[in-house]
N, C-alpha and C. Protein backbone atom coordinates (compact mmCIF):
# COMPACT_ATOMS: atom_id res chain seq x y z
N UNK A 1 0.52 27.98 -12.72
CA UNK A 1 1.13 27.66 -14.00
C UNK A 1 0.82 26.21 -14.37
N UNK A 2 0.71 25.72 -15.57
CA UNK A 2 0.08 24.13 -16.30
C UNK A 2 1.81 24.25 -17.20
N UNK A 3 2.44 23.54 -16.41
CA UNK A 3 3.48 22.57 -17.49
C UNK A 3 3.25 22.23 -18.38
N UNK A 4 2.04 21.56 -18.72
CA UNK A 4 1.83 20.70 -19.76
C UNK A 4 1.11 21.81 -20.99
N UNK A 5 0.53 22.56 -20.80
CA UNK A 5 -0.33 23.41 -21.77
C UNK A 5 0.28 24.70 -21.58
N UNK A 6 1.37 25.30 -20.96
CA UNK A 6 2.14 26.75 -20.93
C UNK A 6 1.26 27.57 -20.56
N UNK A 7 0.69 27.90 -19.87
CA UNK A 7 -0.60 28.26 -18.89
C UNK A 7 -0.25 28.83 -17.60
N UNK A 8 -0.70 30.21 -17.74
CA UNK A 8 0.04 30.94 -16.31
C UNK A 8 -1.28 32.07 -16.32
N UNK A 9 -1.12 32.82 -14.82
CA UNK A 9 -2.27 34.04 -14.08
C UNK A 9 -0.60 35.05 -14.70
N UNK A 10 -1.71 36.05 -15.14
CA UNK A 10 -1.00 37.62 -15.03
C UNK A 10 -1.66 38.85 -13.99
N UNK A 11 -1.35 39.46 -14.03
CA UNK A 11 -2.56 40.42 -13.07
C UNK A 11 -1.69 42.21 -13.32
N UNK A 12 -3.33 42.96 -13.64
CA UNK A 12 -2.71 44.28 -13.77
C UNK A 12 -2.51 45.14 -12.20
N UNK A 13 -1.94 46.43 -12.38
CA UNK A 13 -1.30 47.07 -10.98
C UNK A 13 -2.09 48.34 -11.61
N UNK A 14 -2.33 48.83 -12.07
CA UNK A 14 -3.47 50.32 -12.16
C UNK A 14 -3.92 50.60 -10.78
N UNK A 15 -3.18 51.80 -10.56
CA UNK A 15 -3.65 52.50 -9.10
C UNK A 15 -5.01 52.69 -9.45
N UNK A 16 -5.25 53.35 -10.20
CA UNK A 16 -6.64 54.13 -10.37
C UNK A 16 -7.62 53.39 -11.13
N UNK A 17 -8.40 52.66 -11.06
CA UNK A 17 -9.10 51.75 -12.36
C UNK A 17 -9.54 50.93 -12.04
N UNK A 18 -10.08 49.70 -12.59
CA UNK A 18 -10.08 48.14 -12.13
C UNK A 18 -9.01 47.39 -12.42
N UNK A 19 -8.76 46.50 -11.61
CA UNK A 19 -7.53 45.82 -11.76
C UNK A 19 -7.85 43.92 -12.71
N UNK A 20 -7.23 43.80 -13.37
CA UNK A 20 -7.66 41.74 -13.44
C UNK A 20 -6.61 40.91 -13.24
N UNK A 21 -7.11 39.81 -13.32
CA UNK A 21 -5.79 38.81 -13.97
C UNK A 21 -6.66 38.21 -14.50
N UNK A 22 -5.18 37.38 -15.45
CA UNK A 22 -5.80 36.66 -16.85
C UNK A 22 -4.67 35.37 -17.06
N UNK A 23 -5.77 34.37 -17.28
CA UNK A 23 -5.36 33.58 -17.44
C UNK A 23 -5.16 33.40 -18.98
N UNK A 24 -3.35 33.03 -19.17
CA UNK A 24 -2.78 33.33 -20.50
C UNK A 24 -2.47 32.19 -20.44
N UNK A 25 -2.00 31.72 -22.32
CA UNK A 25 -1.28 30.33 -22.75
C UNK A 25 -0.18 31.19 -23.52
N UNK A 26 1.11 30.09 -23.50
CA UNK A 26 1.82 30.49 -24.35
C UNK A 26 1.72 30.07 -25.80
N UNK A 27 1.04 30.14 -26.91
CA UNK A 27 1.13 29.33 -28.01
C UNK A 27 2.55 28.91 -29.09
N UNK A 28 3.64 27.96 -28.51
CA UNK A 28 4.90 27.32 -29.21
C UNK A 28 4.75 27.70 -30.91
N UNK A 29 3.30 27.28 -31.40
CA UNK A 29 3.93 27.17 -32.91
C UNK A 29 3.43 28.73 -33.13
N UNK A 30 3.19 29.77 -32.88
CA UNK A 30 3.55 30.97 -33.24
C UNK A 30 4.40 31.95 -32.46
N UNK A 31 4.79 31.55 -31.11
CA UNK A 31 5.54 32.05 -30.41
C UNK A 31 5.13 33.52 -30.29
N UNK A 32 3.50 33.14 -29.48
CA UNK A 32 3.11 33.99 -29.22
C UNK A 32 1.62 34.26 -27.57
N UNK A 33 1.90 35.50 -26.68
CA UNK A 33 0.89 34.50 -25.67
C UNK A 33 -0.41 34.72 -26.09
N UNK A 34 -1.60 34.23 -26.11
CA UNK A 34 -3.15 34.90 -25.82
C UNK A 34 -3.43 34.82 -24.54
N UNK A 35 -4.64 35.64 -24.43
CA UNK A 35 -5.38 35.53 -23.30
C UNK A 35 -6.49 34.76 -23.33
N UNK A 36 -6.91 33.70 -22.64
CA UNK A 36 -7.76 32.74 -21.98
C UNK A 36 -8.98 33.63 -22.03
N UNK A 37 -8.38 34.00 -20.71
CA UNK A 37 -9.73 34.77 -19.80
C UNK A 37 -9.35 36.01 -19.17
N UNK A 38 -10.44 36.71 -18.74
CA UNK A 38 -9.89 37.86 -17.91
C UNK A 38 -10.90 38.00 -16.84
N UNK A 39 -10.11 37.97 -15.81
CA UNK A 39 -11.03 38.06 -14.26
C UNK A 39 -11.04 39.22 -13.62
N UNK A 40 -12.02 39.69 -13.46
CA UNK A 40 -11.72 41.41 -12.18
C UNK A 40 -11.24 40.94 -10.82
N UNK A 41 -10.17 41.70 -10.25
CA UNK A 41 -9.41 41.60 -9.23
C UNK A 41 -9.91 42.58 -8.22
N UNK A 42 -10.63 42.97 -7.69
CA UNK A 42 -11.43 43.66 -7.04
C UNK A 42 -11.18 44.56 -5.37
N UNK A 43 -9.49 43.40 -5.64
CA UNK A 43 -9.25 44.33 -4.00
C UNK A 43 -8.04 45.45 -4.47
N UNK A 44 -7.91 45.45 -5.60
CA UNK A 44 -6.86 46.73 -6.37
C UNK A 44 -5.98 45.78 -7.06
N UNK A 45 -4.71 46.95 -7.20
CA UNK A 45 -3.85 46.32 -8.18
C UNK A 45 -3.00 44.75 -7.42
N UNK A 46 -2.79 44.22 -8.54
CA UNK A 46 -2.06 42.67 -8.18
C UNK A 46 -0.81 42.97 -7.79
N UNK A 47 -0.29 43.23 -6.96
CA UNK A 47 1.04 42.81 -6.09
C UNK A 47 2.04 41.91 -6.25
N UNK A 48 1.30 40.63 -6.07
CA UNK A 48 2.17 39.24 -6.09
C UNK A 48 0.66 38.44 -5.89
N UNK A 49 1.03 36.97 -6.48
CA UNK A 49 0.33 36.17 -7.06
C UNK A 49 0.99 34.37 -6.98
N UNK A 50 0.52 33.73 -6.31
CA UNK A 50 0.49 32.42 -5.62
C UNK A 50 -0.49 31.45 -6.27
N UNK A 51 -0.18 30.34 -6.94
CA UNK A 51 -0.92 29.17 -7.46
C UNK A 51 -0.68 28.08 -6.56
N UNK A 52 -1.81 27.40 -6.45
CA UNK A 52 -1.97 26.36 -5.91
C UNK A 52 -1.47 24.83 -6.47
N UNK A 53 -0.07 24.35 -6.33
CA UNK A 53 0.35 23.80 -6.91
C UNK A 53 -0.41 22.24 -7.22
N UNK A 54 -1.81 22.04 -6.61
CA UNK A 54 -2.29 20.80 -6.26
C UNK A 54 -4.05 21.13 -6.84
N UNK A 55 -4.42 22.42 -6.97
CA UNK A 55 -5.76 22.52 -6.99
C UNK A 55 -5.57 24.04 -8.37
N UNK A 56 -5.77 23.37 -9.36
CA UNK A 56 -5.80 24.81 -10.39
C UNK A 56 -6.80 26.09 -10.31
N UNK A 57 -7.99 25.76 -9.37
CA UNK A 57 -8.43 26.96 -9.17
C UNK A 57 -8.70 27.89 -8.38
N UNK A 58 -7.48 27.41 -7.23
CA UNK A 58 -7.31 28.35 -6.24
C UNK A 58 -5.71 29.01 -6.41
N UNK A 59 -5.93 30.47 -5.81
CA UNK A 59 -4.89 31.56 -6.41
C UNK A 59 -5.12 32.45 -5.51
N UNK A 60 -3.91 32.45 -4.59
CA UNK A 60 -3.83 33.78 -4.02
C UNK A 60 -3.35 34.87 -4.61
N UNK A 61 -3.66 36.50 -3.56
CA UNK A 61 -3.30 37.81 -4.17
C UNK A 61 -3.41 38.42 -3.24
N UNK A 62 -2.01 39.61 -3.66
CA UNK A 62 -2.13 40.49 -2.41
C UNK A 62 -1.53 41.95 -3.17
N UNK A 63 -1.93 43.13 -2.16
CA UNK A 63 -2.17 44.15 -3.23
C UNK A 63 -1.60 45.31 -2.16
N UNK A 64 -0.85 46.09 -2.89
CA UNK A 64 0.09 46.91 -2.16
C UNK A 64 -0.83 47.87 -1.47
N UNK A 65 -2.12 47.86 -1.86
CA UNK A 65 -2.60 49.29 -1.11
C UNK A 65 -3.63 48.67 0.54
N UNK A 66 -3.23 47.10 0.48
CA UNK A 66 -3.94 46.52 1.13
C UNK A 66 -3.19 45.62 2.16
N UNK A 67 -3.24 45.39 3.14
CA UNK A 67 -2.49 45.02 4.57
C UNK A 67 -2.77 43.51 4.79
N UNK A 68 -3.44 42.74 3.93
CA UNK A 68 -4.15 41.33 3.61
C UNK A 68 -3.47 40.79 2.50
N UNK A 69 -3.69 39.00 1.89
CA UNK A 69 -3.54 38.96 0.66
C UNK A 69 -5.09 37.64 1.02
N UNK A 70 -5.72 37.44 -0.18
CA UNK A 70 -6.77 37.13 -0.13
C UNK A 70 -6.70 35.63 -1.31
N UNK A 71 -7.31 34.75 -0.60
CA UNK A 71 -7.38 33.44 -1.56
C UNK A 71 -8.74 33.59 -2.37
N UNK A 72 -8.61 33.28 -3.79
CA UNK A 72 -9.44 33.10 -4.62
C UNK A 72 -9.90 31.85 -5.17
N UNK A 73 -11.54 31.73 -5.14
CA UNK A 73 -11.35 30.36 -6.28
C UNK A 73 -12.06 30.58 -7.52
N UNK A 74 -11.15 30.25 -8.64
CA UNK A 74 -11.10 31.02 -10.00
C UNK A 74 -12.39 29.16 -10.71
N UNK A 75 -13.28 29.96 -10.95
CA UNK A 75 -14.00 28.91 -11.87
C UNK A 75 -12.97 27.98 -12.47
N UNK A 76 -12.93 26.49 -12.25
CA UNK A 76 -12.48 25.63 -12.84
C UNK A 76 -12.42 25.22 -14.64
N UNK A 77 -13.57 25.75 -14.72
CA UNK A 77 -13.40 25.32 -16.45
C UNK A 77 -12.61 26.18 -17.25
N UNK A 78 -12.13 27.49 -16.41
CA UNK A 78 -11.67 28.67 -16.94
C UNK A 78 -10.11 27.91 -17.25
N UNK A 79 -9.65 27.36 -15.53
CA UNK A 79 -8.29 26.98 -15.14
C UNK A 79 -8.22 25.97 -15.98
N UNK A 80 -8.79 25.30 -16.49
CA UNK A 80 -9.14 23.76 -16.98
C UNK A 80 -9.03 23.40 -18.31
N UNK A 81 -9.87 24.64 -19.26
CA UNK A 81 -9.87 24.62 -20.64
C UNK A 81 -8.73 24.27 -21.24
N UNK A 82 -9.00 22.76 -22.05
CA UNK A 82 -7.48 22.66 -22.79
C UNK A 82 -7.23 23.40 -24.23
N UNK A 83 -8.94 23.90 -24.85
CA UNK A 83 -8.50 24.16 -25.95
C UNK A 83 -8.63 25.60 -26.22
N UNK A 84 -8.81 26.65 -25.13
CA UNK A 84 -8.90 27.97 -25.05
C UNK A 84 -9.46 28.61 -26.33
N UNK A 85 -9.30 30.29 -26.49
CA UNK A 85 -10.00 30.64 -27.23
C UNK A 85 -8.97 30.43 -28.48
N UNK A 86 -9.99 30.40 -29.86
CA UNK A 86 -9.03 30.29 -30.94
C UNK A 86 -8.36 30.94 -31.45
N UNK A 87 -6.91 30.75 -31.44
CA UNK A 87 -5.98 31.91 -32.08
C UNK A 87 -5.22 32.13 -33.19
N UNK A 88 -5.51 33.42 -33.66
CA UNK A 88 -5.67 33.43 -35.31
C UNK A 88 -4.38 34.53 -35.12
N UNK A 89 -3.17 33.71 -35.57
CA UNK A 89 -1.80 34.30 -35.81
C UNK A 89 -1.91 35.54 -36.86
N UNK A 90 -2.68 35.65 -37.74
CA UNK A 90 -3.26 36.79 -38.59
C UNK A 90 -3.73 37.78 -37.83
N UNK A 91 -4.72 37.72 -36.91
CA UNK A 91 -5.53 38.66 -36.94
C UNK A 91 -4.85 39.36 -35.29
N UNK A 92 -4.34 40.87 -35.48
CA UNK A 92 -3.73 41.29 -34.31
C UNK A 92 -4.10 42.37 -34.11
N UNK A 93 -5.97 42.42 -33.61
CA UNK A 93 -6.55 43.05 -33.13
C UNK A 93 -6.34 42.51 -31.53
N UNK A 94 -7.21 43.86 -31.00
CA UNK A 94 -7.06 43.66 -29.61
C UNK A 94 -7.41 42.07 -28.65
N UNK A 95 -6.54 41.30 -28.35
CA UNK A 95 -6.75 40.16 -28.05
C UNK A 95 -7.54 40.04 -26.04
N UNK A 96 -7.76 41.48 -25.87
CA UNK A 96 -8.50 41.24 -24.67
C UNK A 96 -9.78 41.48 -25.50
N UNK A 97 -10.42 41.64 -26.08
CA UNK A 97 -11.57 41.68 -26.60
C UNK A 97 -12.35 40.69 -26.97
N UNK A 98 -11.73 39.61 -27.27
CA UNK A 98 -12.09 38.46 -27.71
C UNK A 98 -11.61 37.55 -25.89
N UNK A 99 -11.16 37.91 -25.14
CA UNK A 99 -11.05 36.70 -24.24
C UNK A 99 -12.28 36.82 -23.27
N UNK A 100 -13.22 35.74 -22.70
CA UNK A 100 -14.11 35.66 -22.04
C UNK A 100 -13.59 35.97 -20.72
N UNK A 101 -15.00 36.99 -20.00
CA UNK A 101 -14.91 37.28 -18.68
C UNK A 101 -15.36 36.13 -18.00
N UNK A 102 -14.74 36.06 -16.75
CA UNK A 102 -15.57 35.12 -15.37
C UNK A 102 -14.79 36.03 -14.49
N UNK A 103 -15.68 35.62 -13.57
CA UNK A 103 -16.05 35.84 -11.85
C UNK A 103 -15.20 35.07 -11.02
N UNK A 104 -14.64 35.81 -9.93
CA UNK A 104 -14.17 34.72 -8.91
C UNK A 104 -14.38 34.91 -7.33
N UNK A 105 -14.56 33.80 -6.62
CA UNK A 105 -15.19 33.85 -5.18
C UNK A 105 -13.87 34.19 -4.35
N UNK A 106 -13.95 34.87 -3.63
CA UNK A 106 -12.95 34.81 -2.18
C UNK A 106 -13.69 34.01 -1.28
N UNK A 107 -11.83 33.40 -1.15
CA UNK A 107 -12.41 32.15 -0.06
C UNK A 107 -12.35 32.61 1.38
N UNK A 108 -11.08 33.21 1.26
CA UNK A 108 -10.35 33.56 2.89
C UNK A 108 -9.71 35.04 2.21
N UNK A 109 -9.48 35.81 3.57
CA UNK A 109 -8.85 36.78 3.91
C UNK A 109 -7.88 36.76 4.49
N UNK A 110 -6.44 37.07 4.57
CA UNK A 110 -5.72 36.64 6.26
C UNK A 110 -4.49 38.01 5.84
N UNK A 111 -3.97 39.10 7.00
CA UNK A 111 -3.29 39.08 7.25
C UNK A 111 -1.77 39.19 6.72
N UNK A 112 -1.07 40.38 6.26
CA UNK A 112 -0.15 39.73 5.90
C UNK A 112 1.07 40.39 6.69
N UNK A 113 2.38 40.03 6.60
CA UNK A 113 3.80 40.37 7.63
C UNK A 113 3.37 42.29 7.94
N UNK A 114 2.95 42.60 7.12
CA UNK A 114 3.31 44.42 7.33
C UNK A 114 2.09 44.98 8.01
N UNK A 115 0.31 44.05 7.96
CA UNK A 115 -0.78 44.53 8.54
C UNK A 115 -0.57 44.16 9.52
């Protein structure tokens, strides 16, 4: 999460499908969120979800169908962008359509209380 810019990871749970998270802003003067970005989550659905309170582009995840939770590092300019994509309080077409994809590396694997 970014205090300063209302900036948080979401992540979908679809058993069956591909899963993402997305990095969303809240926008104050329409009181409304967009989406940033949208990342494929690749070890299934998002579970629970951990930010790195010191480094914005690392983010853990861990996923109910999986006995691990896995650290990610989410491209920086993604985490970083102050002025995201532009949002047009008019237009309320599908707003994942317009948000840019990126890629993200796994760093580590480890383990979690129930594997």
């Amino acid at each position: 999460a970014d205090r300063v810019d209302n900036r948080f990871l979401v992540g979908s749970s679809q058993v069956r499908g591909t899963n993402e998270l997305y990095a969303c802003r809240f926008h104050a003067e329409v009181n409304e969120i967009g989406i940033d970005a949208s990342i494929p989550h690749p070890t299934g659905p998002v579970q629970s979800i951990a930010c790195s309170p010191t480094d914005v582009s690392l983010v853990a995840t861990s996923s109910p169908s999986e006995s691990n939770a896995t650290l990610w590092k989410i491209p920086r300019d993604i985490m970083e962008d102050a002025g995201g994509i532009q949002y047009d309080e008019e237009d309320h077409n599908d707003a994942l359509g317009a948000a840019p994809r990126a890629a993200m590396d796994s760093i580590a694997t480890m383990p979690t209380e129930s594997g």
